[in-house]
Protein backbone atom coordinates (compact mmCIF):
# COMPACT_ATOMS: atom_id res chain seq x y z
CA UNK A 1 109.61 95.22 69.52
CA UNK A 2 112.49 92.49 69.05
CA UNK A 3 110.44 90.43 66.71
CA UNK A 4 111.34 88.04 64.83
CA UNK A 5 113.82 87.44 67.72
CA UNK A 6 111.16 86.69 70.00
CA UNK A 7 109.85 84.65 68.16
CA UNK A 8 111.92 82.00 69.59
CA UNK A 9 113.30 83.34 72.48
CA UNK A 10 111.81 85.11 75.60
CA UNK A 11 113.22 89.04 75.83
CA UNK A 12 115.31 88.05 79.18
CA UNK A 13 116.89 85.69 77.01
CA UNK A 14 117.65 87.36 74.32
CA UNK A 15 121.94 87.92 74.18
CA UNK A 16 123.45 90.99 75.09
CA UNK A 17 127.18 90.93 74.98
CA UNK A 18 126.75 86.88 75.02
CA UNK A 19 125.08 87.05 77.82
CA UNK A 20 121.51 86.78 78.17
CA UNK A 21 119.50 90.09 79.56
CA UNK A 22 118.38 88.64 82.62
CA UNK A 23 121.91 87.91 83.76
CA UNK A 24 122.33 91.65 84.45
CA UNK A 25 120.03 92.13 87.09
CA UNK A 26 120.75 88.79 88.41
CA UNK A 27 124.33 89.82 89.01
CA UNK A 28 123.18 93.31 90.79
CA UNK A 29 120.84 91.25 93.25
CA UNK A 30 124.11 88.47 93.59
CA UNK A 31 126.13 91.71 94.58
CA UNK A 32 123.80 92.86 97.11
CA UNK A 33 123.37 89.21 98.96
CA UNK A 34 120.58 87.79 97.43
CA UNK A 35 120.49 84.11 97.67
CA UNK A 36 116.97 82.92 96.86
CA UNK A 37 115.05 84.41 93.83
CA UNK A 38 111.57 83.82 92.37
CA UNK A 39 111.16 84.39 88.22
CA UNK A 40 107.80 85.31 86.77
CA UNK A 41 107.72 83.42 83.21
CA UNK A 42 104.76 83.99 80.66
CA UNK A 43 106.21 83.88 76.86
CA UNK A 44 108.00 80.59 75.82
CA UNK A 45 109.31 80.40 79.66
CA UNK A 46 111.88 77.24 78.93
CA UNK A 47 114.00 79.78 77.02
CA UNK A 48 114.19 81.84 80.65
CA UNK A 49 115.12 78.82 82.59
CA UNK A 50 117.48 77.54 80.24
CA UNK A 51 119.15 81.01 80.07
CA UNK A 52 119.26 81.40 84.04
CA UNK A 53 120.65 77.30 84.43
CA UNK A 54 123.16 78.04 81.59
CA UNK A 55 124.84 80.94 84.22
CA UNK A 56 127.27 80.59 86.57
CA UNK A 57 125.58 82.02 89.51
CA UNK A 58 125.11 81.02 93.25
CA UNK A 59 121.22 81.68 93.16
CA UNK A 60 118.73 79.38 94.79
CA UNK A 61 116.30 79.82 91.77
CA UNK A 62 112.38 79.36 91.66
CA UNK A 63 110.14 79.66 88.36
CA UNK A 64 106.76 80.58 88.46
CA UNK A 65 104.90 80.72 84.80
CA UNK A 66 101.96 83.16 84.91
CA UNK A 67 99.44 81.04 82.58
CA UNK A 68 96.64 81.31 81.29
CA UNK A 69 97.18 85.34 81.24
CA UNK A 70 100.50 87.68 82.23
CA UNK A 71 99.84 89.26 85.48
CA UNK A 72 101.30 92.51 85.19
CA UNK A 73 103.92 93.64 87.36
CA UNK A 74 101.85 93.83 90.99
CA UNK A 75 100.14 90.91 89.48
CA UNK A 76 103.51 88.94 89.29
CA UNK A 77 104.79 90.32 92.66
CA UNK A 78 101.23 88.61 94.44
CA UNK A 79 102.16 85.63 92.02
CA UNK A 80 105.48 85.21 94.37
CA UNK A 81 104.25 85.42 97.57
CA UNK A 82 104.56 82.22 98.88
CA UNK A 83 108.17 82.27 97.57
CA UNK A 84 109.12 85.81 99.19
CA UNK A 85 106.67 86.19 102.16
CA UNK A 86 108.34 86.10 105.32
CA UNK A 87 111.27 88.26 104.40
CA UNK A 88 109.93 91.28 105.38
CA UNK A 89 111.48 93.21 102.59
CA UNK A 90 112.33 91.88 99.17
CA UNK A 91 113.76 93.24 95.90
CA UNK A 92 112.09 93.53 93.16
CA UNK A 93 114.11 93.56 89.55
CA UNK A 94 112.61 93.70 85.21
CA UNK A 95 114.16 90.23 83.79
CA UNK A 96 113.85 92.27 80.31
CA UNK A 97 115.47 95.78 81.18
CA UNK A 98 119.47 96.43 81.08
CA UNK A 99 120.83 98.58 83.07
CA UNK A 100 125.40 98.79 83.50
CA UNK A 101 125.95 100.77 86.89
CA UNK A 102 128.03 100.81 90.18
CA UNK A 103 128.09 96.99 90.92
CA UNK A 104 126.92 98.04 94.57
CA UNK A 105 124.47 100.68 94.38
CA UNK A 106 121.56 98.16 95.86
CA UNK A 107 123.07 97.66 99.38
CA UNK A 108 122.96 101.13 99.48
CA UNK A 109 119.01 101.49 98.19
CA UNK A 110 118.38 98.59 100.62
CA UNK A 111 120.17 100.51 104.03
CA UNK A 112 117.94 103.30 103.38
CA UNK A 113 114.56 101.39 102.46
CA UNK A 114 115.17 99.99 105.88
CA UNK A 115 116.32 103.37 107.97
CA UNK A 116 113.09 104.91 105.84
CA UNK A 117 110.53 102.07 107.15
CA UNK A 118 109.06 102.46 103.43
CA UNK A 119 106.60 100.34 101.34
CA UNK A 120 108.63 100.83 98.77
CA UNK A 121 111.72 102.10 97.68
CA UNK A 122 112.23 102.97 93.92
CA UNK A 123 115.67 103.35 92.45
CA UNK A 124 115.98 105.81 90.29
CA UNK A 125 118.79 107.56 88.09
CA UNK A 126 119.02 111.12 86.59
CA UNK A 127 118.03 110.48 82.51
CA UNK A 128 117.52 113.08 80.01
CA UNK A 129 113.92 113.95 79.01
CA UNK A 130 112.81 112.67 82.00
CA UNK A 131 109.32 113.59 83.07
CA UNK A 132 108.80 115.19 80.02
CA UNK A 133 109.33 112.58 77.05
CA UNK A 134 108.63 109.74 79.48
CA UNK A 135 107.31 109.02 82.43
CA UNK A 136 109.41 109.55 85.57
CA UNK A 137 109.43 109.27 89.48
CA UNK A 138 109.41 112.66 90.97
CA UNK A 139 110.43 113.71 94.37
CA UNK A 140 111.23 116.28 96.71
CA UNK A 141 114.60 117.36 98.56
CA UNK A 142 114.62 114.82 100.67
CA UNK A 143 114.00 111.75 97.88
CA UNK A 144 110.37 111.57 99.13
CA UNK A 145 108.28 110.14 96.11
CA UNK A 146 105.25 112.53 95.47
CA UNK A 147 104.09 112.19 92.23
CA UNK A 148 104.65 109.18 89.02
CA UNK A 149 104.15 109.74 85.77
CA UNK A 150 104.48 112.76 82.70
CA UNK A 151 104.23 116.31 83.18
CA UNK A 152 103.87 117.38 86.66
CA UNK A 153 104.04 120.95 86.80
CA UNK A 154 105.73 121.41 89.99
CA UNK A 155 108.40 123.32 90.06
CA UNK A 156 109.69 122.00 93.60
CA UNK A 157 109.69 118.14 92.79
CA UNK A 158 112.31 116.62 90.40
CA UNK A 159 112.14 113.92 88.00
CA UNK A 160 114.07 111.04 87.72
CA UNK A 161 114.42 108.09 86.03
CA UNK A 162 113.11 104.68 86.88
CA UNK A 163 115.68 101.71 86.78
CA UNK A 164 113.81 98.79 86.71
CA UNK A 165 114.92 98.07 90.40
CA UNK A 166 112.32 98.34 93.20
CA UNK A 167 112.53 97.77 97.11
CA UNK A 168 109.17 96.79 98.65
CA UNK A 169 107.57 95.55 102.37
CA UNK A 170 105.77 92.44 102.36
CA UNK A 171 102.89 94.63 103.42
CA UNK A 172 102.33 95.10 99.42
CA UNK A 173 101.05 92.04 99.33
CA UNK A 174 97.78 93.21 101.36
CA UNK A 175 97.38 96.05 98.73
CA UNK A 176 97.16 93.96 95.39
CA UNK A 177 93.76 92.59 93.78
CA UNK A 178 93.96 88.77 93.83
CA UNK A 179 92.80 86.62 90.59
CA UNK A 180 93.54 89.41 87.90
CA UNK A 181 96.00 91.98 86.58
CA UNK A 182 97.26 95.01 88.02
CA UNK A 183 99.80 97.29 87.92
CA UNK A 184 103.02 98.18 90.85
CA UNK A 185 102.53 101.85 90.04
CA UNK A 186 99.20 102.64 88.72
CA UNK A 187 96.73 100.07 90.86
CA UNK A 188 99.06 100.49 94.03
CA UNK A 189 101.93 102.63 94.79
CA UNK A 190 100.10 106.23 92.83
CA UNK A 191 97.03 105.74 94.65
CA UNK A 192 98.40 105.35 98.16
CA UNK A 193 100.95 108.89 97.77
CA UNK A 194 99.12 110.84 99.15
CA UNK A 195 98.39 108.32 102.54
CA UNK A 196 101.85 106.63 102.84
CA UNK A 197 105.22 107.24 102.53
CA UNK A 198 106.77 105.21 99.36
């Protein structure tokens, strides 16, 4: 969608505001005490490294390129267990989605993820057209994740917006297919609703 851009640059390094896009969520996980990150690469991945080494940011950085195929986003998460297993919890950010907010908003995602004993904690934002023109996380009164996707007709659950920002348990790791593709919310977290609390 941002050809010919991409053409020549990777989409996290593409310049928003002079900065590149991945320097956003970078700063959100800086904020919240993150010290050691691991970045999936797949399309012209020098551009991505070159974008994160030009920042000035106190990140102990590892790059993993997902070659011959892209992994998909449980796919890429598996990719990076050696780098966050052992952590117990780790969070889990789009290089290619923008998001401006509250500079502080993970700590607070993070404090309940961990009062919550959850697989995974999904941050979410209210977002017109949500649930209806796109898909959307929808929950219950008390933020409990029931149902992902368009049009559920329940009148008790509400939709939200996704932000691109996920909280998950190194348990995940047990839960993704190894040596192929697969997908956070359609291969993992849908299918286990209805048995755990995410």
């Amino acid at each position: 969608r941002f050809q010919p851009h991409t053409d020549s640059l990777a989409k996290p390094a593409l310049p928003f505001l002079n900065l590149p896009i991945i320097s956003y969520p970078l700063f959100y996980l800086q904020q919240a005490g993150i010290t050691e990150i691991a970045i999936n690469t797949h399309h012209l991945p020098a551009t991505v490294e070159q974008s994160v080494q030009n920042l000035d940011v106190d990140l102990n950085t590892q790059f993993l390129n997902e070659q011959p195929q892209i992994l998909d986003s449980a796919g890429g998460i598996l990719n990076a267990r050696e780098a966050l297993e052992g952590e117990a919890d780790f969070i889990v950010a789009n290089a290619d989605a923008l998001m401006l907010t509250d500079k502080n908003f993970l700590q607070a995602a993070l404090a309940e993820h961990k009062q919550q004993n959850a697989l995974a904690t999904l941050v979410t934002c209210d977002k017109l057209g949500a649930g209806v023109n796109f898909g959307a996380i929808w929950s219950d009164f008390d933020d409990q994740v029931k149902a992902i996707g368009r049009d559920i007709h329940d009148k008790d659950l509400f939709a939200k917006h996704f932000t691109v920002f996920y909280i998950l348990n190194e348990k995940i790791f047990d839960l993704i297919p190894k040596d192929k593709p697969s997908h956070i919310f359609n291969d993992i977290l849908i299918p286990r609703l209805t048995s755990e609390k995410i």
